[in-house]
N, C-alpha and C. Protein backbone atom coordinates (compact mmCIF):
# COMPACT_ATOMS: atom_id res chain seq x y z
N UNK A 1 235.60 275.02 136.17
CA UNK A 1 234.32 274.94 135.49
C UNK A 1 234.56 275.29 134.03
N UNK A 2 233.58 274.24 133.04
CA UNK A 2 234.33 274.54 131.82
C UNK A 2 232.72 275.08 131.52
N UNK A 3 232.70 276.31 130.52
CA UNK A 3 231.50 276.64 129.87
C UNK A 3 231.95 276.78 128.04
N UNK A 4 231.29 276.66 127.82
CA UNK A 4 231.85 276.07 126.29
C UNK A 4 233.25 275.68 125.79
N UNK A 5 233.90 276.44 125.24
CA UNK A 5 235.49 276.01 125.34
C UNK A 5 236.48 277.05 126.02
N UNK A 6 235.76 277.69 127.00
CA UNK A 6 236.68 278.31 127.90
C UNK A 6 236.54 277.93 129.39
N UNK A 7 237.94 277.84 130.40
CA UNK A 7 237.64 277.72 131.47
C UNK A 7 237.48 278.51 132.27
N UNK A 8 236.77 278.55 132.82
CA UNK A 8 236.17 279.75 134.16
C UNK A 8 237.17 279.31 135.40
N UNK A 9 237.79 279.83 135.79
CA UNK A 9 238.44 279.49 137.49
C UNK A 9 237.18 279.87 138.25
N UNK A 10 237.30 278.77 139.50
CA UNK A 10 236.21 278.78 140.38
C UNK A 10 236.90 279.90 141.87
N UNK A 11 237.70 279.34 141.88
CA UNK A 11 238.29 280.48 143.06
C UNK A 11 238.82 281.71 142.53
N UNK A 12 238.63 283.13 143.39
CA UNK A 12 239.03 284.30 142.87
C UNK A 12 240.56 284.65 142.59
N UNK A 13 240.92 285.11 141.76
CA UNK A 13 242.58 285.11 141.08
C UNK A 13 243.15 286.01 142.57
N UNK A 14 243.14 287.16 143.42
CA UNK A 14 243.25 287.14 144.36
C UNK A 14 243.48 286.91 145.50
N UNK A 15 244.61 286.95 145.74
CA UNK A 15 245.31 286.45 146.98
C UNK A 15 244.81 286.55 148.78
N UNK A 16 244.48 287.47 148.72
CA UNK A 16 243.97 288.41 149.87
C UNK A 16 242.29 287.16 149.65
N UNK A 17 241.49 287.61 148.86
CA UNK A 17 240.64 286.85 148.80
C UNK A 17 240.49 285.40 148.72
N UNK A 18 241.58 284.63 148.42
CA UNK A 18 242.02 283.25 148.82
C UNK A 18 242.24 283.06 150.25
N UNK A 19 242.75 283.74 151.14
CA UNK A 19 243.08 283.47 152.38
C UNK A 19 241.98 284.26 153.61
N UNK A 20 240.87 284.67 152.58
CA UNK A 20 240.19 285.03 153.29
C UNK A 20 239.16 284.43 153.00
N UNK A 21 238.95 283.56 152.37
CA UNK A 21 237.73 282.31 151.91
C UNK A 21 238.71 281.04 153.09
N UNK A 22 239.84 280.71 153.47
CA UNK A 22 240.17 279.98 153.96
C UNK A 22 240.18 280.25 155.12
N UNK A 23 240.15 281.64 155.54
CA UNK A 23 240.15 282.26 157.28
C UNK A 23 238.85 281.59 157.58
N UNK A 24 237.64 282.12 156.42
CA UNK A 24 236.32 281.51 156.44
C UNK A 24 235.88 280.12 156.84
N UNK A 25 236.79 279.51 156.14
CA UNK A 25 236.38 278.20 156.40
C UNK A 25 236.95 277.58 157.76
N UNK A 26 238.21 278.12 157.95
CA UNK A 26 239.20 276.74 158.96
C UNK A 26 238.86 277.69 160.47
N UNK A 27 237.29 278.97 160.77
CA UNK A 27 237.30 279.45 161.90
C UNK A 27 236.08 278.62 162.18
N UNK A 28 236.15 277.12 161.96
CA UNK A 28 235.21 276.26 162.29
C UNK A 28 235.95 275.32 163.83
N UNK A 29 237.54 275.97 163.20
CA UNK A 29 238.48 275.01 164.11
C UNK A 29 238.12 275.17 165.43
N UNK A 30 238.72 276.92 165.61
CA UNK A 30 238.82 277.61 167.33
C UNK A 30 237.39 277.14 167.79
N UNK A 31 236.38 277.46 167.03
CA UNK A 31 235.00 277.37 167.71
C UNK A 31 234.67 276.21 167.75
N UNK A 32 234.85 275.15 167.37
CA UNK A 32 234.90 273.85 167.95
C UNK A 32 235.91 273.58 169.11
N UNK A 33 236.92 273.70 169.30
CA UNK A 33 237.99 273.70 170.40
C UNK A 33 237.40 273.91 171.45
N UNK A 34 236.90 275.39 171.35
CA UNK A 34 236.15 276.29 172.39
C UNK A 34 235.24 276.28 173.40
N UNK A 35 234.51 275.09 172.94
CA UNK A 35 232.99 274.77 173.36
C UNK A 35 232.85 273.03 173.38
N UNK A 36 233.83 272.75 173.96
CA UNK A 36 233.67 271.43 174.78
C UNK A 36 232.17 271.78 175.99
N UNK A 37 231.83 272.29 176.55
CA UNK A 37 230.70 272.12 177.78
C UNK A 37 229.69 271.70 177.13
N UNK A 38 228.88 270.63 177.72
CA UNK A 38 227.44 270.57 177.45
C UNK A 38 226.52 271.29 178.02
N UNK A 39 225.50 271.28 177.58
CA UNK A 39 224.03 272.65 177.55
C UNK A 39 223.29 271.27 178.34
N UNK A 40 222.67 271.61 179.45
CA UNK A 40 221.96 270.99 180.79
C UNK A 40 220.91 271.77 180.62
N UNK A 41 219.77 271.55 179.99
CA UNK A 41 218.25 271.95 179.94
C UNK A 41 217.85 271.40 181.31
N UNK A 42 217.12 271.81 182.37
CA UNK A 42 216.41 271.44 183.37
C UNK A 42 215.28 272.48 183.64
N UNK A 43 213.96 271.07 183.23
CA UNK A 43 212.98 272.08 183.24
C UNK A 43 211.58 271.58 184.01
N UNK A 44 212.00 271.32 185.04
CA UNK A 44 211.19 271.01 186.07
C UNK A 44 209.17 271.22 186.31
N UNK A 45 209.73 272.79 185.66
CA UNK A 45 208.12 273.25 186.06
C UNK A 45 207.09 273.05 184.80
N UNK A 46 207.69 272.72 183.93
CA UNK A 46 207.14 272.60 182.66
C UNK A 46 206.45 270.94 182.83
N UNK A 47 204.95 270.84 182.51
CA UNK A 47 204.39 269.98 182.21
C UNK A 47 204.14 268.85 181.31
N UNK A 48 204.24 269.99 180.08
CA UNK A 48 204.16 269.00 178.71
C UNK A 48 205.28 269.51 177.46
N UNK A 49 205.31 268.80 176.66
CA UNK A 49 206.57 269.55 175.67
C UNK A 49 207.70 268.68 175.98
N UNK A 50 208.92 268.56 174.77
CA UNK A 50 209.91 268.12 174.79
C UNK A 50 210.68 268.00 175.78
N UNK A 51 210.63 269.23 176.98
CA UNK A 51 211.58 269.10 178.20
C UNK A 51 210.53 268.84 179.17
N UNK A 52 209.27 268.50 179.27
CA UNK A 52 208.49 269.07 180.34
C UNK A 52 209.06 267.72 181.22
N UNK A 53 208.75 268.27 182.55
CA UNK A 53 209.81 267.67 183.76
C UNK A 53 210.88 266.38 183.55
N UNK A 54 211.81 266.64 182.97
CA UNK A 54 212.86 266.51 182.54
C UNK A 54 213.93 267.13 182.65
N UNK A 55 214.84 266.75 182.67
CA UNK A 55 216.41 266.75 182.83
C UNK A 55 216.89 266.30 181.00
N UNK A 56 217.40 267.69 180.28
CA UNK A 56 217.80 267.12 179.21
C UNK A 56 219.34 267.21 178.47
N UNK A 57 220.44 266.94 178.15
CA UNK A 57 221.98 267.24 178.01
C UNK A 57 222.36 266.83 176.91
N UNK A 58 222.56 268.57 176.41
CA UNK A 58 222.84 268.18 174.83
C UNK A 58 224.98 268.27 175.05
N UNK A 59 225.15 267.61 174.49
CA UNK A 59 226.55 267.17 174.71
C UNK A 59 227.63 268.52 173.98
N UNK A 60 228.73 268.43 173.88
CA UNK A 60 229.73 269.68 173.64
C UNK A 60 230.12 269.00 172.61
N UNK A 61 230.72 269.68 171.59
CA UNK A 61 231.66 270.30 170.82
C UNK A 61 233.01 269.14 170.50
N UNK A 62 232.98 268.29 170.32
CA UNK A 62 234.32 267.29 169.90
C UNK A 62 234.81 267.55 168.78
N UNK A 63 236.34 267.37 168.50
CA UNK A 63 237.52 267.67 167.48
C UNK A 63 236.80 267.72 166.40
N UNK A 64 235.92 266.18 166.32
CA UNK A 64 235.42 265.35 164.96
C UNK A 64 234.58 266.16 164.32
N UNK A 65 234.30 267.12 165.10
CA UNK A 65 233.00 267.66 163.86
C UNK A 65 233.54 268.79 163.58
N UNK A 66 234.81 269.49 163.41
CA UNK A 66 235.32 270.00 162.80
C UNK A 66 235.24 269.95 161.22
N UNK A 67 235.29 268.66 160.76
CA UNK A 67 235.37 268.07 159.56
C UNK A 67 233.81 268.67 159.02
N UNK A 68 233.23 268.33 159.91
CA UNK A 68 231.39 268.31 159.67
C UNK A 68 231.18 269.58 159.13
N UNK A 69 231.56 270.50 160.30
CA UNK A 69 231.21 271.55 160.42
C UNK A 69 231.94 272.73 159.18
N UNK A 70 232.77 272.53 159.01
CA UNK A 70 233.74 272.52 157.52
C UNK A 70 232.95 272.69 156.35
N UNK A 71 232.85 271.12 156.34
CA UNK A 71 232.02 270.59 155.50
C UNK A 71 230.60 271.73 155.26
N UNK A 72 230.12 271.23 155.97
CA UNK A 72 228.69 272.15 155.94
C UNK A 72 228.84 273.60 155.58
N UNK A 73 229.66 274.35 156.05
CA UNK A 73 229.83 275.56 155.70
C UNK A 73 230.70 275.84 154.39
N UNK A 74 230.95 275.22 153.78
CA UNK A 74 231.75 275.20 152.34
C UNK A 74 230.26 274.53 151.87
N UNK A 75 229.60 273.86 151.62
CA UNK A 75 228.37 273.72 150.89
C UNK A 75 227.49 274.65 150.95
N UNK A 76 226.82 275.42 151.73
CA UNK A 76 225.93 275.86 152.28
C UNK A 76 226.42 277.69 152.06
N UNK A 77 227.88 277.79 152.33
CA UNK A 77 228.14 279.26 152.20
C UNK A 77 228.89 279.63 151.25
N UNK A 78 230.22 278.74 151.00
CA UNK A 78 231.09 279.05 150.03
C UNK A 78 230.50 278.79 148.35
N UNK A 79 230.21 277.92 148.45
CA UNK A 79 229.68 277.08 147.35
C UNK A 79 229.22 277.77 146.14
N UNK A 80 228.10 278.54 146.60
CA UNK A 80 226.98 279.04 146.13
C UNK A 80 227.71 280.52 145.70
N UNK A 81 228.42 281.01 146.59
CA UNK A 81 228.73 282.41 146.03
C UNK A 81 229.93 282.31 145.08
N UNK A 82 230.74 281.21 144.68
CA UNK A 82 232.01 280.67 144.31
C UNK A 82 231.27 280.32 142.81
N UNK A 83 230.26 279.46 142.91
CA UNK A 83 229.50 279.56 141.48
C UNK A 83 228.75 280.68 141.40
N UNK A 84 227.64 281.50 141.34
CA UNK A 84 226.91 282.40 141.18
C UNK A 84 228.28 283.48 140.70
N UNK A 85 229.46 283.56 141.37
CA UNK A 85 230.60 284.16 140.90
C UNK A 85 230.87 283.88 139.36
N UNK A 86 230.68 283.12 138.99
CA UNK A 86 231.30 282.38 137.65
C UNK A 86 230.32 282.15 137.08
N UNK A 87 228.94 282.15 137.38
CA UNK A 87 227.76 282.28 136.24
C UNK A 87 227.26 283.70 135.93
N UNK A 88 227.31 284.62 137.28
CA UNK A 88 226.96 285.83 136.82
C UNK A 88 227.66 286.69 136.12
N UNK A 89 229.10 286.14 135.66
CA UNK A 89 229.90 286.77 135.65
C UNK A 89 229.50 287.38 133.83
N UNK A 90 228.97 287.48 133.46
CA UNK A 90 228.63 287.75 132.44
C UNK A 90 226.93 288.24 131.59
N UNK A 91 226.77 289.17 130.77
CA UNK A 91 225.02 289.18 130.60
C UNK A 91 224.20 288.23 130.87
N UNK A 92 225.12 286.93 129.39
CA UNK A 92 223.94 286.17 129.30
C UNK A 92 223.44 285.16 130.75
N UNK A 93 224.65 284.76 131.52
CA UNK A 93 224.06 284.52 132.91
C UNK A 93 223.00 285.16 133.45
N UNK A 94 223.52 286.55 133.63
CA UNK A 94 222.48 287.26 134.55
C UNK A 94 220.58 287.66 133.58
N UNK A 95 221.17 287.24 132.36
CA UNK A 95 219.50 287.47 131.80
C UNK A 95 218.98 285.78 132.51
N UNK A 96 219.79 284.72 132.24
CA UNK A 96 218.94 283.75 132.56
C UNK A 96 218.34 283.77 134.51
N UNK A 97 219.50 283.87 134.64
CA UNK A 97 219.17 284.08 136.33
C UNK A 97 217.66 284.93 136.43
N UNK A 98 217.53 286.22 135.94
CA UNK A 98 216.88 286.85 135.72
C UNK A 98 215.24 286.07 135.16
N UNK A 99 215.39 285.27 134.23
CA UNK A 99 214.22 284.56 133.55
C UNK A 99 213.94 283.32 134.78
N UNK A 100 214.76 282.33 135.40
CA UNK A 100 214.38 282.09 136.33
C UNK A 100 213.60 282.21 137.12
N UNK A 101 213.81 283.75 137.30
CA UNK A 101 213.52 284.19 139.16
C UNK A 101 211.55 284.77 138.36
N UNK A 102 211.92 284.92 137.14
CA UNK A 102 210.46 285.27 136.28
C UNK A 102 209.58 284.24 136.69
N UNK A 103 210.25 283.32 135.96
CA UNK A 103 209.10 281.69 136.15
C UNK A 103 208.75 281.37 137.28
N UNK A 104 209.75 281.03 137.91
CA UNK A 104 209.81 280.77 139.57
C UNK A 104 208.14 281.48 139.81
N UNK A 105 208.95 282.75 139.86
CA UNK A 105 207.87 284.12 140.56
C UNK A 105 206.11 283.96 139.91
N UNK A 106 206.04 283.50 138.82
CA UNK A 106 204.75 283.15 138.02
C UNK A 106 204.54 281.82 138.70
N UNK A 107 204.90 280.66 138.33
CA UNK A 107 204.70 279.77 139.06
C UNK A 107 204.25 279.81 140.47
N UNK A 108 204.82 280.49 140.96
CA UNK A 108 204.76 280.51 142.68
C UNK A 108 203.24 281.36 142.75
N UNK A 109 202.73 282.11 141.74
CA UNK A 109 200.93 282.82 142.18
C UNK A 109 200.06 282.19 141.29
N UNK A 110 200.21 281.32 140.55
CA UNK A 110 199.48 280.56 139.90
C UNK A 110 198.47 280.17 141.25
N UNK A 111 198.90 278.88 142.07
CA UNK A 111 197.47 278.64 142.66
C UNK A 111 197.27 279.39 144.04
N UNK A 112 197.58 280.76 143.58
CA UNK A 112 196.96 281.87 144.67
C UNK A 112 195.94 282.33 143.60
């Protein structure tokens, strides 16, 4: 990440913390491996609703969504703390962050 004419590294200089952002990510593997069985909803007594007397089978866990599941959790978890790392890392970040969460917060009781 470049912010004016200096570069910010996005990953932490930290070793220990490199392989523990990667423990993070690649324990998408085992738990996909793990959980091949499908989930057999049977819900007989139920009338109305998504299962009502129905038989429903949500399927298991295949290699392929390893990738997915990866995926998703490096957007969703890594992502965000990997930047917020490298923007807060300094005042003037944290005043804007700060003015943000102002507006936001005004905005948001305006039509209360």
């Amino acid at each position: 990440i470049l912010i004016g004419k200096q570069r910010i590294p996005l990953l932490p200089r930290s070793w220990l913390a490199r392989i523990m952002l990667l423990c993070f990510v690649f324990m998408t593997v085992p738990t996909v491996l793990t959980n091949p069985d499908a989930i057999i909803i049977d819900a007989p007594f139920m009338e109305s609703g998504p299962f009502g007397g129905s038989k429903r089978i949500i399927p298991g866990l295949v290699p392929r969504e390893i990738i997915s599941f990866s995926g998703a959790l490096i957007l969703i978890h890594v992502l965000p703390f990997l930047t917020a790392r490298v923007v807060l890392a300094n005042e003037a970040g944290r005043r804007e962050l700060f003015r943000a969460l102002m507006i936001g917060g005004l905005l948001y009781t305006i039509p209360a």
